[in-house]
N, C-alpha and C. Protein backbone atom coordinates (compact mmCIF):
# COMPACT_ATOMS: atom_id res chain seq x y z
N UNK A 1 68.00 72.43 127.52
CA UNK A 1 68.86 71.36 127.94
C UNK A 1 69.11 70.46 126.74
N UNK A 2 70.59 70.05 126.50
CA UNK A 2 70.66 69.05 125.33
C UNK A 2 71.65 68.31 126.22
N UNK A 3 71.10 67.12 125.89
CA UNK A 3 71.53 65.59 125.88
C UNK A 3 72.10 64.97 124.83
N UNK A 4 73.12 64.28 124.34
CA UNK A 4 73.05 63.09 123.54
C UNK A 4 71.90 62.54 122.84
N UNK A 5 71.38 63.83 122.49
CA UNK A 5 70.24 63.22 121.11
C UNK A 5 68.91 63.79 121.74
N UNK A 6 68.75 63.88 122.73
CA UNK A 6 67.53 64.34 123.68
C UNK A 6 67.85 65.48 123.28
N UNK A 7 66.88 66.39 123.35
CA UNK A 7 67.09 68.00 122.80
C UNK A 7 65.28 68.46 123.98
N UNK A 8 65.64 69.21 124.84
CA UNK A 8 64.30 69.95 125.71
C UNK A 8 64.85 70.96 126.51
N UNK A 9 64.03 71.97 126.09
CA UNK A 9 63.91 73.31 126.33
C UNK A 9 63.01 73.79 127.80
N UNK A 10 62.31 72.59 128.43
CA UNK A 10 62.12 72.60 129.73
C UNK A 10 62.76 72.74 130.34
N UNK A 11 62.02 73.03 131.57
CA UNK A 11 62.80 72.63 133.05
C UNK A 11 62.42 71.24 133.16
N UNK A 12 63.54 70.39 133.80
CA UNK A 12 63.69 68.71 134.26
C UNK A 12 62.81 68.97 135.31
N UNK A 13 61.91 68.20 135.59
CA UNK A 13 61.43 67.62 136.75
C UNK A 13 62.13 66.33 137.55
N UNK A 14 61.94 66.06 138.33
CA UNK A 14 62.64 65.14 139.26
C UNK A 14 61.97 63.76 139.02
N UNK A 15 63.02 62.66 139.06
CA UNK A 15 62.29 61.24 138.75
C UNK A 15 60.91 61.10 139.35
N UNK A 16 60.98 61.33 140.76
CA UNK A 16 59.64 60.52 141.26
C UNK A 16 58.18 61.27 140.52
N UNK A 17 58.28 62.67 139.83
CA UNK A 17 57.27 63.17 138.96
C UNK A 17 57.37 62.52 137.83
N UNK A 18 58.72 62.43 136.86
CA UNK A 18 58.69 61.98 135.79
C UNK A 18 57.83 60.75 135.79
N UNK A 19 57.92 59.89 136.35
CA UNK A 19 57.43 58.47 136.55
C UNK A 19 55.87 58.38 136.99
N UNK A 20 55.49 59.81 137.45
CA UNK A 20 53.94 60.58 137.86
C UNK A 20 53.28 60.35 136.56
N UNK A 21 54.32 61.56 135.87
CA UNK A 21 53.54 61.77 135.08
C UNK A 21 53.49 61.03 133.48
N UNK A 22 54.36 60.27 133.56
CA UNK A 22 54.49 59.25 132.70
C UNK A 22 53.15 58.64 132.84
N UNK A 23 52.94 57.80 133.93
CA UNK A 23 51.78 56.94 134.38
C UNK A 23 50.21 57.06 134.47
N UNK A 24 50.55 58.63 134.66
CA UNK A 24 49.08 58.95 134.94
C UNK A 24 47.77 58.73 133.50
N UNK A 25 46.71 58.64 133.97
CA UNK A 25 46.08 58.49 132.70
C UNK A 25 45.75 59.40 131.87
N UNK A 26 46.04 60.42 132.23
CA UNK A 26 46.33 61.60 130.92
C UNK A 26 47.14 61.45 129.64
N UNK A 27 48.30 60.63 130.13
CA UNK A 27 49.58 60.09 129.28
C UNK A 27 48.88 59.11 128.40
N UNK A 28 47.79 57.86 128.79
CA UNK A 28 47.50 57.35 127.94
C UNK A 28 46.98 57.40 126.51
N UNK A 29 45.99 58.33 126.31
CA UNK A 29 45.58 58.94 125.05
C UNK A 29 46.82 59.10 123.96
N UNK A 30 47.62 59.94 124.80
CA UNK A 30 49.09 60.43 124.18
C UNK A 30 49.54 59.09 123.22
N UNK A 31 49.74 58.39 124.40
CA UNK A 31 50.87 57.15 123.79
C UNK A 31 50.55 56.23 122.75
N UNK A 32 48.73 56.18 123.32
CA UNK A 32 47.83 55.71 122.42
C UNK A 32 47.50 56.20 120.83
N UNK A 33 47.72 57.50 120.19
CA UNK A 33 47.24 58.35 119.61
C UNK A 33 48.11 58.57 118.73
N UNK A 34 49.15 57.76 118.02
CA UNK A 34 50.02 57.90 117.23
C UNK A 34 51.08 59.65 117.26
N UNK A 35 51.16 59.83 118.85
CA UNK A 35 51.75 60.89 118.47
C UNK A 35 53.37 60.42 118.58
N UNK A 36 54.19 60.00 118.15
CA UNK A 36 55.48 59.34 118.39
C UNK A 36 55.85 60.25 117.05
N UNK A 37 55.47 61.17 116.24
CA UNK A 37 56.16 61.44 115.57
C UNK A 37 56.80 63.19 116.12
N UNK A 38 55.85 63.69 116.70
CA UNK A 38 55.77 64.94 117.46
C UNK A 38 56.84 65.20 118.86
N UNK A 39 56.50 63.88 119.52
CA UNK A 39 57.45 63.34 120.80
C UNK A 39 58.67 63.19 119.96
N UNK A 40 59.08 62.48 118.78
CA UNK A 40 60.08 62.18 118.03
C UNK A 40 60.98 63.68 118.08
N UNK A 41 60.47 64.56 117.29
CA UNK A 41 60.73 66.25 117.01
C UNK A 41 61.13 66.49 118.18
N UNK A 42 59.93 66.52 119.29
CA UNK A 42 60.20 67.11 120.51
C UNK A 42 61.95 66.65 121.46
N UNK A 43 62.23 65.62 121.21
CA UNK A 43 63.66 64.91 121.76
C UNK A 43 64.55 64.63 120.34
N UNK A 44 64.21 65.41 119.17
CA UNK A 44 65.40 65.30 117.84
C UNK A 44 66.03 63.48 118.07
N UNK A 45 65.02 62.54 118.28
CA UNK A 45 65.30 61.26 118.09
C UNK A 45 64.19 60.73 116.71
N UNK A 46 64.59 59.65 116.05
CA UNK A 46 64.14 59.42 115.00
C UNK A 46 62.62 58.58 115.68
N UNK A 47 61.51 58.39 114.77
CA UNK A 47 60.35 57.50 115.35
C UNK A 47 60.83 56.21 115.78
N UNK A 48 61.29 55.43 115.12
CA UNK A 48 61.61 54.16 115.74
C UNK A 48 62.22 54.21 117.32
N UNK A 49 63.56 55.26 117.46
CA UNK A 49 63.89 55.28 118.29
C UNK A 49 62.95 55.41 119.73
N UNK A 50 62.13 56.54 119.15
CA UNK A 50 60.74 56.94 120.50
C UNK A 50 60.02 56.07 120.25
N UNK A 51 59.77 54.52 119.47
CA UNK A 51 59.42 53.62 120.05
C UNK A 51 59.68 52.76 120.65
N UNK A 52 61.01 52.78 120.32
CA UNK A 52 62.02 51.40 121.23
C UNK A 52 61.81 52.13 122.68
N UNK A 53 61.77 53.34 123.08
CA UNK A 53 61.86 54.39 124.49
C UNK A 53 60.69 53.70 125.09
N UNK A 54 59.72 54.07 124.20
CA UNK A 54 58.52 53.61 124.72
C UNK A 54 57.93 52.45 125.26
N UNK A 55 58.38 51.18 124.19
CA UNK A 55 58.44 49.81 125.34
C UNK A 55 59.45 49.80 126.12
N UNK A 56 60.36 50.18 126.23
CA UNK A 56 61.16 49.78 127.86
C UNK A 56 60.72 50.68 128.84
N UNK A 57 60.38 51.75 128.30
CA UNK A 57 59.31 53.05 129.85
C UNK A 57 58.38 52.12 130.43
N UNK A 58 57.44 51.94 129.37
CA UNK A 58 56.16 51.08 129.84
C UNK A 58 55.87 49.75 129.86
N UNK A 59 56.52 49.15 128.80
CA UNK A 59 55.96 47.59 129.38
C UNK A 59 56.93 47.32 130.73
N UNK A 60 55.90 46.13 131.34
CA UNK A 60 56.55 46.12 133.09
C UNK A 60 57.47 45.00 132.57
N UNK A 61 57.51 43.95 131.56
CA UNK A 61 58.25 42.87 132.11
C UNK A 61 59.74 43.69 131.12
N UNK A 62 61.29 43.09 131.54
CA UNK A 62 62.16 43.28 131.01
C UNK A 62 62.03 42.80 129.74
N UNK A 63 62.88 43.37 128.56
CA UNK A 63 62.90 43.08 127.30
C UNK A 63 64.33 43.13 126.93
N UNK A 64 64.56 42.17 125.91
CA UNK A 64 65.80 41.94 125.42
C UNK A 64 66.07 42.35 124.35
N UNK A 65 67.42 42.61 123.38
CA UNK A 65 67.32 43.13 121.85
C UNK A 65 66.09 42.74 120.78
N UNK A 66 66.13 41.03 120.77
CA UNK A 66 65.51 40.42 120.46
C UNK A 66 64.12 40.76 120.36
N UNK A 67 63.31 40.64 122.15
CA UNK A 67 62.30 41.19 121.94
C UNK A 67 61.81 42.55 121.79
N UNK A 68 62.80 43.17 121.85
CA UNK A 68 62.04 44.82 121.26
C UNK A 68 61.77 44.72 119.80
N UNK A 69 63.60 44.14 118.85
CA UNK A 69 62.95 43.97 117.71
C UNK A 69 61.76 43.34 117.44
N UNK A 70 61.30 42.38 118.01
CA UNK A 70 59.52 42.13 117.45
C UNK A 70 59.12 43.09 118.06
N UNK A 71 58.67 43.54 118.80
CA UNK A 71 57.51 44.50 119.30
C UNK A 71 57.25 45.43 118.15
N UNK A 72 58.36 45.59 117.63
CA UNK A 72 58.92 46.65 116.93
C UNK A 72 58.78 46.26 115.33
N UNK A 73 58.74 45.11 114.97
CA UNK A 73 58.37 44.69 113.77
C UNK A 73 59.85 44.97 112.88
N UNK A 74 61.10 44.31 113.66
CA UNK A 74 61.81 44.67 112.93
C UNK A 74 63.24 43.65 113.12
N UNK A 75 63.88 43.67 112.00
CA UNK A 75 64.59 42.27 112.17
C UNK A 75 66.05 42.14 112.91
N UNK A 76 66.38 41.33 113.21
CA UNK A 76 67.64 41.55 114.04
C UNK A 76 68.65 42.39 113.67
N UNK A 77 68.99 42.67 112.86
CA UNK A 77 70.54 43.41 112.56
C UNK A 77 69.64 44.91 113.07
N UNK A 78 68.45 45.63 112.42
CA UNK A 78 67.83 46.81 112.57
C UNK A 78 67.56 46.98 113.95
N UNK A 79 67.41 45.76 114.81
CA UNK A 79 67.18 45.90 116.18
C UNK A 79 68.64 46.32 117.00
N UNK A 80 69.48 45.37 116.18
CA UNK A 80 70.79 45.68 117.04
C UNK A 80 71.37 47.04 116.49
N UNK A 81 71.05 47.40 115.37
CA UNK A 81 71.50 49.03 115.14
C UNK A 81 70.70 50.15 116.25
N UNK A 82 69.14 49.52 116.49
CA UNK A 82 68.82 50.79 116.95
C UNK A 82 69.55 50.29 118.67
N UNK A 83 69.19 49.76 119.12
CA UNK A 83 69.52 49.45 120.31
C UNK A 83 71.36 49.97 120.76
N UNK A 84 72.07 49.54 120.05
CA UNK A 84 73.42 50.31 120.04
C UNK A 84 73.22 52.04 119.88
N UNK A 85 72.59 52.52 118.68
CA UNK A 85 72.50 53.47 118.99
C UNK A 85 71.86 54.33 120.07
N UNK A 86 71.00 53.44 120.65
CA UNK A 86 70.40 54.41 122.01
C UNK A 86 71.37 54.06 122.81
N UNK A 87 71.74 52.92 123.06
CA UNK A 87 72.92 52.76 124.53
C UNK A 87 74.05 53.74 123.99
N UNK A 88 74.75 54.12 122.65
CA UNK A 88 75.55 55.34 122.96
C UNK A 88 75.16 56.53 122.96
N UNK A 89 73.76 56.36 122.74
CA UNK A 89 73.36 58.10 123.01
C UNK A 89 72.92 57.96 124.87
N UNK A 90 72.88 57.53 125.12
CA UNK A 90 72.72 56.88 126.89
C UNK A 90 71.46 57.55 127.33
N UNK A 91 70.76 56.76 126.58
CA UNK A 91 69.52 56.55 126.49
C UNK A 91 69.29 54.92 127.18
N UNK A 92 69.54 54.45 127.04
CA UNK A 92 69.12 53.09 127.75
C UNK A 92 71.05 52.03 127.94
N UNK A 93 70.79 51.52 129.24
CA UNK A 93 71.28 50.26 129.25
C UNK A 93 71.35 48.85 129.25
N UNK A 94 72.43 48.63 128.86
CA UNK A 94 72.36 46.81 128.99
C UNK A 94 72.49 45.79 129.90
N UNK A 95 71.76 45.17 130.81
CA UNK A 95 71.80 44.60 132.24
C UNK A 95 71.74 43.18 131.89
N UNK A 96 72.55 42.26 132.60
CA UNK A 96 72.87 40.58 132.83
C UNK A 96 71.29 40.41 132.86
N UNK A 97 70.62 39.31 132.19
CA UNK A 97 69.56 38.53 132.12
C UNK A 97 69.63 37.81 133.93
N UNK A 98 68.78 38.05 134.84
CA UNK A 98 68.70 37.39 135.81
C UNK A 98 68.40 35.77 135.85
N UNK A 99 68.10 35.28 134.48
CA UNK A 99 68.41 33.68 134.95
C UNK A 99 69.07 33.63 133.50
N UNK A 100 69.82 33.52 132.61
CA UNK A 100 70.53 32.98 131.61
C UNK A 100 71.07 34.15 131.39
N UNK A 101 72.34 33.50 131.73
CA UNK A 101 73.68 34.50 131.81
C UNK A 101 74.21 34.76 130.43
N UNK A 102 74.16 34.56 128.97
CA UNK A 102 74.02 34.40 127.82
C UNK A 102 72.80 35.41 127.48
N UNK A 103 71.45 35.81 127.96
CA UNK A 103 70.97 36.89 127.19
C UNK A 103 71.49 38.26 128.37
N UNK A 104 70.67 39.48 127.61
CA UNK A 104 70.79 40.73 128.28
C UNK A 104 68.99 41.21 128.46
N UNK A 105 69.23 42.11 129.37
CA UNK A 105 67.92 42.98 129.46
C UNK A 105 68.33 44.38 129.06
N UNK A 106 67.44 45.09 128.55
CA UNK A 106 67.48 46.92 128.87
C UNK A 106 66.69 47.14 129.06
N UNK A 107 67.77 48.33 130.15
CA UNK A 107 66.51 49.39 130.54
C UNK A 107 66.65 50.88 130.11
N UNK A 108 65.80 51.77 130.32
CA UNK A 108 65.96 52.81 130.39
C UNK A 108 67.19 53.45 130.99
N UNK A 109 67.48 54.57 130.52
CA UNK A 109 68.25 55.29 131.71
C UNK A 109 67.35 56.25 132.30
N UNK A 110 67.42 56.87 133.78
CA UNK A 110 66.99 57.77 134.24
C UNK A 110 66.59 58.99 133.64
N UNK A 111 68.02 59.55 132.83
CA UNK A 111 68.16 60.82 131.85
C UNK A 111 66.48 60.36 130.74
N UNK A 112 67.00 59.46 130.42
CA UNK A 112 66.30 59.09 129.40
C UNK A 112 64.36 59.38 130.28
N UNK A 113 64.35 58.61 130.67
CA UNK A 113 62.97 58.84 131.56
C UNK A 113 62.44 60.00 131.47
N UNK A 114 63.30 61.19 132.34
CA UNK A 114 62.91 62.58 132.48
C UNK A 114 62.88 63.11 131.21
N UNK A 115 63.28 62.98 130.47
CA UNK A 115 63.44 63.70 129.23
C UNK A 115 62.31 63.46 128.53
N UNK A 116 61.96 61.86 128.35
CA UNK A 116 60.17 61.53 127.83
C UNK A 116 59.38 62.29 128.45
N UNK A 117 59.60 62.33 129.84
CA UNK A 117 58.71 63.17 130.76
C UNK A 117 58.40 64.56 130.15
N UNK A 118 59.99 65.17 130.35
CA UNK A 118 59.79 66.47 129.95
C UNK A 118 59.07 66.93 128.57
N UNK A 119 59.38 65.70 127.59
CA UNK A 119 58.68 66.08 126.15
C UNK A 119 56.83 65.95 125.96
N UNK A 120 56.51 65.19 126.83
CA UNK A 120 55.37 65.08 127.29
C UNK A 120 54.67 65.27 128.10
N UNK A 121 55.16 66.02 128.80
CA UNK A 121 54.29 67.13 129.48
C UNK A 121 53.35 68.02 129.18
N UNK A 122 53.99 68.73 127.82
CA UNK A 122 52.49 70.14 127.29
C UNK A 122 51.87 68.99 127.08
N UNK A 123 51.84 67.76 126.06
CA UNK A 123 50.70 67.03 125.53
C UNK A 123 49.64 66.31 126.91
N UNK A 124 50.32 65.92 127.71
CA UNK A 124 49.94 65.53 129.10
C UNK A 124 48.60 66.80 129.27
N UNK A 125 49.49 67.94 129.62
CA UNK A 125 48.33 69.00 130.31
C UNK A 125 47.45 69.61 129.39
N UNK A 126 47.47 69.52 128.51
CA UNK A 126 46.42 70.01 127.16
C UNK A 126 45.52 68.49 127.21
N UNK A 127 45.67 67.25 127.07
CA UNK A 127 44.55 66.43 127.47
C UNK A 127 43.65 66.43 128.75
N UNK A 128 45.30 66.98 129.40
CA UNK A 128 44.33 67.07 131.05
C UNK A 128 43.03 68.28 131.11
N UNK A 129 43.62 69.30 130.54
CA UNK A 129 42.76 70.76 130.33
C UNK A 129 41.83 70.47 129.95
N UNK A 130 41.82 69.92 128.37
CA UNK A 130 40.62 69.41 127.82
C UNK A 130 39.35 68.13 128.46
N UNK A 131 39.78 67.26 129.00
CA UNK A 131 39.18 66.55 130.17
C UNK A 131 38.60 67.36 131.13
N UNK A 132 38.90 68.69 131.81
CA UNK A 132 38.55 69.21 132.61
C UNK A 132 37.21 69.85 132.32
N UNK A 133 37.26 69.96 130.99
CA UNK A 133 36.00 71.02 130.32
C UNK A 133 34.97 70.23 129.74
N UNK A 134 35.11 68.64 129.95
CA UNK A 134 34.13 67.78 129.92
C UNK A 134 33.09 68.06 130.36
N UNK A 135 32.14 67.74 130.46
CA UNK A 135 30.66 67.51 131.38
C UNK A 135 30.22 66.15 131.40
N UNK A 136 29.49 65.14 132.73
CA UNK A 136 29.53 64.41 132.67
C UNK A 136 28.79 63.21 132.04
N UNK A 137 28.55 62.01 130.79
CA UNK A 137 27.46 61.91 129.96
C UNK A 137 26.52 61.15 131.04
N UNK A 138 25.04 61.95 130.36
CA UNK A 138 23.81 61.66 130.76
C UNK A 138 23.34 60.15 130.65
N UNK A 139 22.63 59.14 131.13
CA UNK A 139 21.93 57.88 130.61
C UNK A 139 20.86 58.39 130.32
């Protein structure tokens, strides 16, 4: 399957999994673990980009250009390049600020969602596998 910059050779799973398996704590290690360059490869998007993906997937509160560029350690014009470029690869949209009609929020797009999903999935079930073959530690 190719997307607008998304590139996966899966089968799509359906939102209400994507959002499963996004969440579950298998995913955490992942997200945790500097693999954004692998996930990067895996969806032919640049690292920055699979990080800007990554705070609007997961952090809960809305974020604006502004604040992604900090999250992101990066200054306004670089924020508004990447951010344009994901809204035309339609990867994320731009939504009215619910109390000041003067900023914006983004979000994800759906596409966009499943597609993280889909790229993170083998890494998902290879932590999960490996967890399984744990034993439990002794006191």
């Amino acid at each position: 399957m190719v997307s607008a910059g998304l590139v996966s050779t899966a089968t799509p799973i359906a939102e209400p999994t994507c959002r499963a398996v996004l969440d579950s704590p298998e995913a955490w290690p992942i997200r945790a673990n500097g693999t954004a360059s692998r996930v990067a490869k895996r969806l032919n998007m640049g690292v920055n980009d699979v990080a800007a993906m990554d705070q609007l997937i997961f952090v809960p509160e809305p974020l604006g250009p502004v604040e992604l560029g900090n999250r992101l350690g990066m200054r306004s014009a670089s924020a508004t390049a990447l951010v344009d470029r994901l809204e035309r690869a339609g990867h994320l949209r731009r939504d009215p600020h619910p109390s000041d009609r003067r900023r914006q929020t983004l979000a994800p797009t759906e596409h966009a969602i499943a597609e993280v999903a889909v790229a993170l999935r083998p890494l998902i079930e290879g932590v999960s596998a490996a967890a399984s073959e744990l034993t439990p530690c002794r006191t």
